[in-house]
PDB file of N, CA and C in Angstrom:
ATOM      1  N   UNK A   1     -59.331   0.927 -26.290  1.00  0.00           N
ATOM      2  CA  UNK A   1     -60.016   2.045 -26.895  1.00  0.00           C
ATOM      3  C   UNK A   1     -59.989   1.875 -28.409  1.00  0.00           C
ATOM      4  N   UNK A   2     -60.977   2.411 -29.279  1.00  0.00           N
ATOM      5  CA  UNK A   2     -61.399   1.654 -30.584  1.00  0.00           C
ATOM      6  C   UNK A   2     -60.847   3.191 -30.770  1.00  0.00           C
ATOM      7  N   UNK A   3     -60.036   2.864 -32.357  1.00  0.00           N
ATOM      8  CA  UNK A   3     -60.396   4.131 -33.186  1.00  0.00           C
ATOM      9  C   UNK A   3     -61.618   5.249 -33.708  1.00  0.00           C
ATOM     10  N   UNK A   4     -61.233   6.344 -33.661  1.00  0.00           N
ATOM     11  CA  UNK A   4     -62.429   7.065 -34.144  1.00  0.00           C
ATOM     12  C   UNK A   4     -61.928   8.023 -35.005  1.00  0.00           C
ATOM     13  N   UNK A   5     -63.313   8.102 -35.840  1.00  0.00           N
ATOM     14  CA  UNK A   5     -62.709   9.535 -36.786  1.00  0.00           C
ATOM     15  C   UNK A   5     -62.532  10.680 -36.539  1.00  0.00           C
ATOM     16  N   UNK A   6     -62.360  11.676 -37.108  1.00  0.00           N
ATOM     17  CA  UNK A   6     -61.031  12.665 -36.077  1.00  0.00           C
ATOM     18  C   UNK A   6     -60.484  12.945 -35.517  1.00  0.00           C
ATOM     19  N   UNK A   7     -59.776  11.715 -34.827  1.00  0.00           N
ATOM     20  CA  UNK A   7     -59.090  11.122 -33.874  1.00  0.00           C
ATOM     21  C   UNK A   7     -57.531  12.048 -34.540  1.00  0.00           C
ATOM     22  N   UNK A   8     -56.562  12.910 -33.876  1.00  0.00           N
ATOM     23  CA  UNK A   8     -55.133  12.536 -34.275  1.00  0.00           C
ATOM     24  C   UNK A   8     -54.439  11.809 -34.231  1.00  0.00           C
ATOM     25  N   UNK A   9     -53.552  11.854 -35.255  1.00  0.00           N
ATOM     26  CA  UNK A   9     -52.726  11.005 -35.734  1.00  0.00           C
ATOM     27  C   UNK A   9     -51.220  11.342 -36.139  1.00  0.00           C
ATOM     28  N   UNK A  10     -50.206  10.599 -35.183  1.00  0.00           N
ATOM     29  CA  UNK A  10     -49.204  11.241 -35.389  1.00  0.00           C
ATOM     30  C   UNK A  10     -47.734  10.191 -35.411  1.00  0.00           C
ATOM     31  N   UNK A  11     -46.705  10.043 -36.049  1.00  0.00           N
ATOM     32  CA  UNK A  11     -46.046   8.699 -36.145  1.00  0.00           C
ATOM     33  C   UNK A  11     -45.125   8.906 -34.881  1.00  0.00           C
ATOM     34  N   UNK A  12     -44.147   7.708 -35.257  1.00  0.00           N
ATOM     35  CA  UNK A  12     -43.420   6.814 -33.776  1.00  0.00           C
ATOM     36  C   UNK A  12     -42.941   7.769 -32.979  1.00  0.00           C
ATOM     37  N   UNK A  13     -42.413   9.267 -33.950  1.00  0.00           N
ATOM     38  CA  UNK A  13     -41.474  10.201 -32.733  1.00  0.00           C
ATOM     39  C   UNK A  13     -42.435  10.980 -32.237  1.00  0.00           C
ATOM     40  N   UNK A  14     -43.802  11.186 -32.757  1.00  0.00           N
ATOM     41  CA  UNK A  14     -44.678  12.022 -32.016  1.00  0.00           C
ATOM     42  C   UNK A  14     -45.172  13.263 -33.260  1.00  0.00           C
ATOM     43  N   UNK A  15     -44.676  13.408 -34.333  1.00  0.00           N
ATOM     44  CA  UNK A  15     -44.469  14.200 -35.395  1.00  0.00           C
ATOM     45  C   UNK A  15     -46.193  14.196 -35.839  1.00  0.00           C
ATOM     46  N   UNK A  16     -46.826  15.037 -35.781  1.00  0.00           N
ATOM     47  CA  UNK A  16     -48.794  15.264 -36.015  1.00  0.00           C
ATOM     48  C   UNK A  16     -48.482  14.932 -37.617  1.00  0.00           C
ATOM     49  N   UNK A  17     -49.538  13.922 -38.242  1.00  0.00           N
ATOM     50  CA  UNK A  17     -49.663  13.556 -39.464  1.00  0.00           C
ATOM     51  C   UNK A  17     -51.075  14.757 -40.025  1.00  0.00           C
ATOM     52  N   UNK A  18     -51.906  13.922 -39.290  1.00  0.00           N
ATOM     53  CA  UNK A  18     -53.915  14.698 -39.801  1.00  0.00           C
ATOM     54  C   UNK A  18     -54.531  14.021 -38.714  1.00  0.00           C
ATOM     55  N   UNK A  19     -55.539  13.802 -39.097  1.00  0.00           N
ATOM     56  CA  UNK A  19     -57.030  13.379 -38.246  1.00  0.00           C
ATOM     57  C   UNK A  19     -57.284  11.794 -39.075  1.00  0.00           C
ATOM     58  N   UNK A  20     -58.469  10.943 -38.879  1.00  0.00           N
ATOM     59  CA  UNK A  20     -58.380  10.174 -39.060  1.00  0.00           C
ATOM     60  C   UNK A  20     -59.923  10.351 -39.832  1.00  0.00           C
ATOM     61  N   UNK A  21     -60.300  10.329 -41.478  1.00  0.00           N
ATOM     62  CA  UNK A  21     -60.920  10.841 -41.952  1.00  0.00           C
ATOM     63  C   UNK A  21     -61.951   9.975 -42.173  1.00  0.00           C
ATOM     64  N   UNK A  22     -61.725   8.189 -42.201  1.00  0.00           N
ATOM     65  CA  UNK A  22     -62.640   7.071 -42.770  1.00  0.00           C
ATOM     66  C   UNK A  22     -61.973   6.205 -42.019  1.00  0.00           C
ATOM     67  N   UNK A  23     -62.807   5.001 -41.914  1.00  0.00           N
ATOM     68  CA  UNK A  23     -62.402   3.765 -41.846  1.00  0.00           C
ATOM     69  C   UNK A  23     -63.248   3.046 -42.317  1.00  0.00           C
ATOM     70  N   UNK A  24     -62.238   1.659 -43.061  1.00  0.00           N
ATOM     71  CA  UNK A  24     -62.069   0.916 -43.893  1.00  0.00           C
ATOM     72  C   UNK A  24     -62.395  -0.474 -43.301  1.00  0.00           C
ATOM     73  N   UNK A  25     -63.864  -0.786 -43.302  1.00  0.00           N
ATOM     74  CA  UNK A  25     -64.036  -2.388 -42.239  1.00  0.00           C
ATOM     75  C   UNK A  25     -63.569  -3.388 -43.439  1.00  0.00           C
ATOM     76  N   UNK A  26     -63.408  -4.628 -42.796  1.00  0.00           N
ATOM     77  CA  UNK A  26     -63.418  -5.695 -44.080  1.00  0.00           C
ATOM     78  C   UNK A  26     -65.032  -5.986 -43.997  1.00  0.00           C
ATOM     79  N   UNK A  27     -65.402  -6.701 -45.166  1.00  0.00           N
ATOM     80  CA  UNK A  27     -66.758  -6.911 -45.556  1.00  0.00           C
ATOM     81  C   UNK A  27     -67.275  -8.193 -44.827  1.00  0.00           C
ATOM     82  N   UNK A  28     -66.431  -9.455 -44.621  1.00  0.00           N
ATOM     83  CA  UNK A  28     -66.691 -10.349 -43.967  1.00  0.00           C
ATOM     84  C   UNK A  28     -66.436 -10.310 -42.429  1.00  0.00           C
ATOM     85  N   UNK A  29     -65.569  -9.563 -41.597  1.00  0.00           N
ATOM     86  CA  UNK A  29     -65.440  -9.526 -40.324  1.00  0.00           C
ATOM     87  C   UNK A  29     -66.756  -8.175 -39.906  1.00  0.00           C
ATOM     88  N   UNK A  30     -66.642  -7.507 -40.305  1.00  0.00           N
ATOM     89  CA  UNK A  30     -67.290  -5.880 -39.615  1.00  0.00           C
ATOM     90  C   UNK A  30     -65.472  -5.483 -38.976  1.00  0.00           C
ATOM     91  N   UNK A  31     -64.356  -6.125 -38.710  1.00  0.00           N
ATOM     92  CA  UNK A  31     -63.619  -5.286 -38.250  1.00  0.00           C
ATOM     93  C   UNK A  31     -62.495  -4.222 -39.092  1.00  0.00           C
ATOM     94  N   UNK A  32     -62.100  -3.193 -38.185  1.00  0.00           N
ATOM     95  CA  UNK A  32     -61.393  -2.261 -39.224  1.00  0.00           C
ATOM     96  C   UNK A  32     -60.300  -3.322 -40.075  1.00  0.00           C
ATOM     97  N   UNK A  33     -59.842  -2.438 -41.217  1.00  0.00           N
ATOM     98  CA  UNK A  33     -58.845  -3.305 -42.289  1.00  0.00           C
ATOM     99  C   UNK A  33     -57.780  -2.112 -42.596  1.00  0.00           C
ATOM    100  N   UNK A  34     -58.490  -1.190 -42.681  1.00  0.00           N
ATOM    101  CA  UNK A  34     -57.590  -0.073 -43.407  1.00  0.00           C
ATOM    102  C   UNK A  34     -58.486   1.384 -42.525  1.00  0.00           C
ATOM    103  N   UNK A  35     -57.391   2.253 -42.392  1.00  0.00           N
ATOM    104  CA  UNK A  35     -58.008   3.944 -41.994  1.00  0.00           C
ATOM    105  C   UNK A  35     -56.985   4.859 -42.882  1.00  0.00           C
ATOM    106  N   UNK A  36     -58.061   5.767 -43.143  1.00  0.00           N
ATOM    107  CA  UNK A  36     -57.612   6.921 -44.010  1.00  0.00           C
ATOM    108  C   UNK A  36     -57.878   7.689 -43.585  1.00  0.00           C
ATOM    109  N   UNK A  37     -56.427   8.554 -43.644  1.00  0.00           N
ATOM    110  CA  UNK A  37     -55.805  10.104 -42.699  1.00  0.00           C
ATOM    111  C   UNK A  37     -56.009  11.378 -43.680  1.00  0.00           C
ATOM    112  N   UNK A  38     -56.738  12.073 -43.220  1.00  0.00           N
ATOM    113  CA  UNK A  38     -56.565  13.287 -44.211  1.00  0.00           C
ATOM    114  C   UNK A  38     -55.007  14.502 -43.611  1.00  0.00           C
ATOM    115  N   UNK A  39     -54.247  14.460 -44.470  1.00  0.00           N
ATOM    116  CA  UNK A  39     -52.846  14.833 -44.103  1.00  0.00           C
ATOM    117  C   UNK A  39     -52.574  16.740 -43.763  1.00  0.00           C
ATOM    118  N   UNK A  40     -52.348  17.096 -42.914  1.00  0.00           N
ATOM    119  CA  UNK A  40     -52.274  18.064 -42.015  1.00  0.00           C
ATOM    120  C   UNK A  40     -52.070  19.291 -43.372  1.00  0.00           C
ATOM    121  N   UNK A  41     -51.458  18.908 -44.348  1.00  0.00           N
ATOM    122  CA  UNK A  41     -51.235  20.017 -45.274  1.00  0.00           C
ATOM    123  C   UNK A  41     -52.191  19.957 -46.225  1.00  0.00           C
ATOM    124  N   UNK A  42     -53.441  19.991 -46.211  1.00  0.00           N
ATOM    125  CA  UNK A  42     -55.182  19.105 -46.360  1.00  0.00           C
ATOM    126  C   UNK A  42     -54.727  19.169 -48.136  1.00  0.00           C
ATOM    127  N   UNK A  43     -53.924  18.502 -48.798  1.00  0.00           N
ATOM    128  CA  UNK A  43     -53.745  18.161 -50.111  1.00  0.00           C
ATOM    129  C   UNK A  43     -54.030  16.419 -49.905  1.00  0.00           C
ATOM    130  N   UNK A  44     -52.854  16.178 -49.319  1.00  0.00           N
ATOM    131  CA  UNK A  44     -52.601  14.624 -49.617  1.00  0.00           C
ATOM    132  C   UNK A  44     -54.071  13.388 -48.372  1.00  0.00           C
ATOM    133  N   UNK A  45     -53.981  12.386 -48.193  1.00  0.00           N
ATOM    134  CA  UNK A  45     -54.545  11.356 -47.825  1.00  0.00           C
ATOM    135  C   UNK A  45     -53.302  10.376 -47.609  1.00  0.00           C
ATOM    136  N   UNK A  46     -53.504   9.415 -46.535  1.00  0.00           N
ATOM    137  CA  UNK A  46     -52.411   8.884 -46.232  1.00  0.00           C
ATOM    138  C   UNK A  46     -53.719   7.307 -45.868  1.00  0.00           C
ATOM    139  N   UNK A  47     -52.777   5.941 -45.859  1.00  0.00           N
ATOM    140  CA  UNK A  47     -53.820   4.652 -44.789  1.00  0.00           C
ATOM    141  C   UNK A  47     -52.443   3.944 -43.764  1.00  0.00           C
ATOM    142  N   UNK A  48     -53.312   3.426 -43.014  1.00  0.00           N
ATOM    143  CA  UNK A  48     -52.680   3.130 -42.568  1.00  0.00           C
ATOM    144  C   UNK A  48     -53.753   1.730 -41.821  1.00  0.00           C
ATOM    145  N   UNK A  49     -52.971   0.386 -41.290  1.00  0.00           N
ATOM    146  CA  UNK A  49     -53.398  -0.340 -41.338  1.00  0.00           C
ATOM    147  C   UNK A  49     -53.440  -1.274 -39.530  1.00  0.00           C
ATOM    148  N   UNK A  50     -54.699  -1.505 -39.222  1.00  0.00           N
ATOM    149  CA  UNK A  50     -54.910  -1.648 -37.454  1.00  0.00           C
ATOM    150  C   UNK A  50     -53.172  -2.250 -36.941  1.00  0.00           C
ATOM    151  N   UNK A  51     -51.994  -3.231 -37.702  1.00  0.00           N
ATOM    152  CA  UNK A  51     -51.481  -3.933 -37.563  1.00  0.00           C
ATOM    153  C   UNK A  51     -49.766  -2.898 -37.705  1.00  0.00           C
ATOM    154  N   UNK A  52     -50.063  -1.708 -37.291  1.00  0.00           N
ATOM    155  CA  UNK A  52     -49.316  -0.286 -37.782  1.00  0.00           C
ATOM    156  C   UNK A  52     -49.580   0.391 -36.568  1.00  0.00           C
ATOM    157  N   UNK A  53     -50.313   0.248 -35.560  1.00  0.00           N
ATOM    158  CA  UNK A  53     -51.001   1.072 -34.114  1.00  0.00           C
ATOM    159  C   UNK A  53     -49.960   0.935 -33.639  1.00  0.00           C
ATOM    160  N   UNK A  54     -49.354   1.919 -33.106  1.00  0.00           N
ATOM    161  CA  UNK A  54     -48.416   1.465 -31.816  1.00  0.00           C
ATOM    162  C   UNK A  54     -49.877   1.733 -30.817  1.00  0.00           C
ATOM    163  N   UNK A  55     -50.207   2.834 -30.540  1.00  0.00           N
ATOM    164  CA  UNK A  55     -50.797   3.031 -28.792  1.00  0.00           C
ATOM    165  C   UNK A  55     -51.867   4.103 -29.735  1.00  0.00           C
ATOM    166  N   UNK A  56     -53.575   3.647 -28.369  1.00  0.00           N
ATOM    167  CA  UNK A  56     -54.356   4.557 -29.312  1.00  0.00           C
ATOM    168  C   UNK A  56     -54.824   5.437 -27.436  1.00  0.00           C
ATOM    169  N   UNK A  57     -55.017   6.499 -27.394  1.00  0.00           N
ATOM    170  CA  UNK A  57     -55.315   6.978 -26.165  1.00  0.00           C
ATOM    171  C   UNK A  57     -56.433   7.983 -26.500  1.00  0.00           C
ATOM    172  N   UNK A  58     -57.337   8.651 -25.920  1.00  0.00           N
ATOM    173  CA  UNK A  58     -58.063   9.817 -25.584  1.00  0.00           C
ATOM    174  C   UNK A  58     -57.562  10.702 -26.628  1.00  0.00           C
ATOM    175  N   UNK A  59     -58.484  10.403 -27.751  1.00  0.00           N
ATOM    176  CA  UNK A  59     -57.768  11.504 -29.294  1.00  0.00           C
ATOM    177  C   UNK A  59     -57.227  11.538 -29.959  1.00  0.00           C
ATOM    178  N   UNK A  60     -56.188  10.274 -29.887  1.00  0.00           N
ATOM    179  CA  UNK A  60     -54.841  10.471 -30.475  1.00  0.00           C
ATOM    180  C   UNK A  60     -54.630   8.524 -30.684  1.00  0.00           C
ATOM    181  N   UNK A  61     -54.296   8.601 -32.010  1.00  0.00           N
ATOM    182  CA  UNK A  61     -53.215   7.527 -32.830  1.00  0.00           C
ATOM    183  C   UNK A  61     -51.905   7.721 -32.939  1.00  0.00           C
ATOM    184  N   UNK A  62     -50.832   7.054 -32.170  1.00  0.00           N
ATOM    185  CA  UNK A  62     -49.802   6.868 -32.726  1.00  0.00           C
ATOM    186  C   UNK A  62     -49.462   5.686 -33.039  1.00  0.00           C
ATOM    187  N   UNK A  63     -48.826   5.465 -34.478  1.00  0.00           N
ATOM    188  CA  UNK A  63     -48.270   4.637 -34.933  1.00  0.00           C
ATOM    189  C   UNK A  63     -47.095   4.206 -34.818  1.00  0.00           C
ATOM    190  N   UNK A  64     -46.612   2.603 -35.801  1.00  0.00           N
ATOM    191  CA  UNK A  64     -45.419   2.109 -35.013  1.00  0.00           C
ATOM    192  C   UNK A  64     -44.194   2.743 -36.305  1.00  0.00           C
ATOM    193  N   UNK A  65     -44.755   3.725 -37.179  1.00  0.00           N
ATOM    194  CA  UNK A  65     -44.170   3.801 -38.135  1.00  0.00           C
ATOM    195  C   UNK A  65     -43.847   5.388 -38.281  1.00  0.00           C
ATOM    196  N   UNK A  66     -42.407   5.631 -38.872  1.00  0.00           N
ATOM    197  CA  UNK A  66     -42.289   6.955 -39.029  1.00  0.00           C
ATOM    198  C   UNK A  66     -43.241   7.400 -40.091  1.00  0.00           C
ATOM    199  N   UNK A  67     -42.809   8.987 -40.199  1.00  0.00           N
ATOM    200  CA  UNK A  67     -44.007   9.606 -41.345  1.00  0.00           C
ATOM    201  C   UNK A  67     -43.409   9.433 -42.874  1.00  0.00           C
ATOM    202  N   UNK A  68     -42.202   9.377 -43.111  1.00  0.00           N
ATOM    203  CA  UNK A  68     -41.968   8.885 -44.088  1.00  0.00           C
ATOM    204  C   UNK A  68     -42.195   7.349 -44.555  1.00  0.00           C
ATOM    205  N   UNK A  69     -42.645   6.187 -43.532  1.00  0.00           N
ATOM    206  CA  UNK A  69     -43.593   5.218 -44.399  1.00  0.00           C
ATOM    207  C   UNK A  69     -44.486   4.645 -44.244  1.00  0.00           C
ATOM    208  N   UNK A  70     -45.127   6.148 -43.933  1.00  0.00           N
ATOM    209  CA  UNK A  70     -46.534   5.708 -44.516  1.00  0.00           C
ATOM    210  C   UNK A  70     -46.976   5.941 -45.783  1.00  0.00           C
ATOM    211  N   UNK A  71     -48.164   5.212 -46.222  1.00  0.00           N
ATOM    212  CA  UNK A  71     -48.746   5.148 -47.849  1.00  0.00           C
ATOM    213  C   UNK A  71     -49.237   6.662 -48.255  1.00  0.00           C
ATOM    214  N   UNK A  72     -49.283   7.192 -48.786  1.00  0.00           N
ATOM    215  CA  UNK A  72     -50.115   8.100 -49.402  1.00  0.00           C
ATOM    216  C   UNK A  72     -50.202   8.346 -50.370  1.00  0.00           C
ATOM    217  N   UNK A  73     -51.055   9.088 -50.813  1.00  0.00           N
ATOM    218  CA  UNK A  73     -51.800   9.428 -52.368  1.00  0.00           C
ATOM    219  C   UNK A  73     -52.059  10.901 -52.445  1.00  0.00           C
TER     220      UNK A  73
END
């Protein structure tokens, strides 16, 4: 199952981050490189990178990473 945008998104223990706001193809493949999360407390933006997926199911991203490291801005 491929990512999609507004997909949730939530890290390794299950903890809801945001939705999944963009994705980021590389220019020479067409495949994703980078996705950007708009963050549940709608201030911040978070990315996160295809090689960071733990499991993608019916709506939902979880990652292989807690919420403290992921990137944000």
């Amino acid at each position: 199952m491929d990512i999609e945008i507004d997909m949730k998104v939530v890290d390794k223990s299950g903890q809801a981050l945001g939705t999944v706001a963009q994705i980021i193809n590389d220019m020479w493949t067409g495949k994703p490189r980078k996705y950007v999360v708009h963050l549940e407390n709608g201030e911040d933006i978070a990315f996160f990178k295809p090689d960071q997926v733990s499991t993608v199911e019916a709506g939902k991203v979880t990652l292989s990473l807690d919420a403290t490291d992921i990137e944000t801005i």
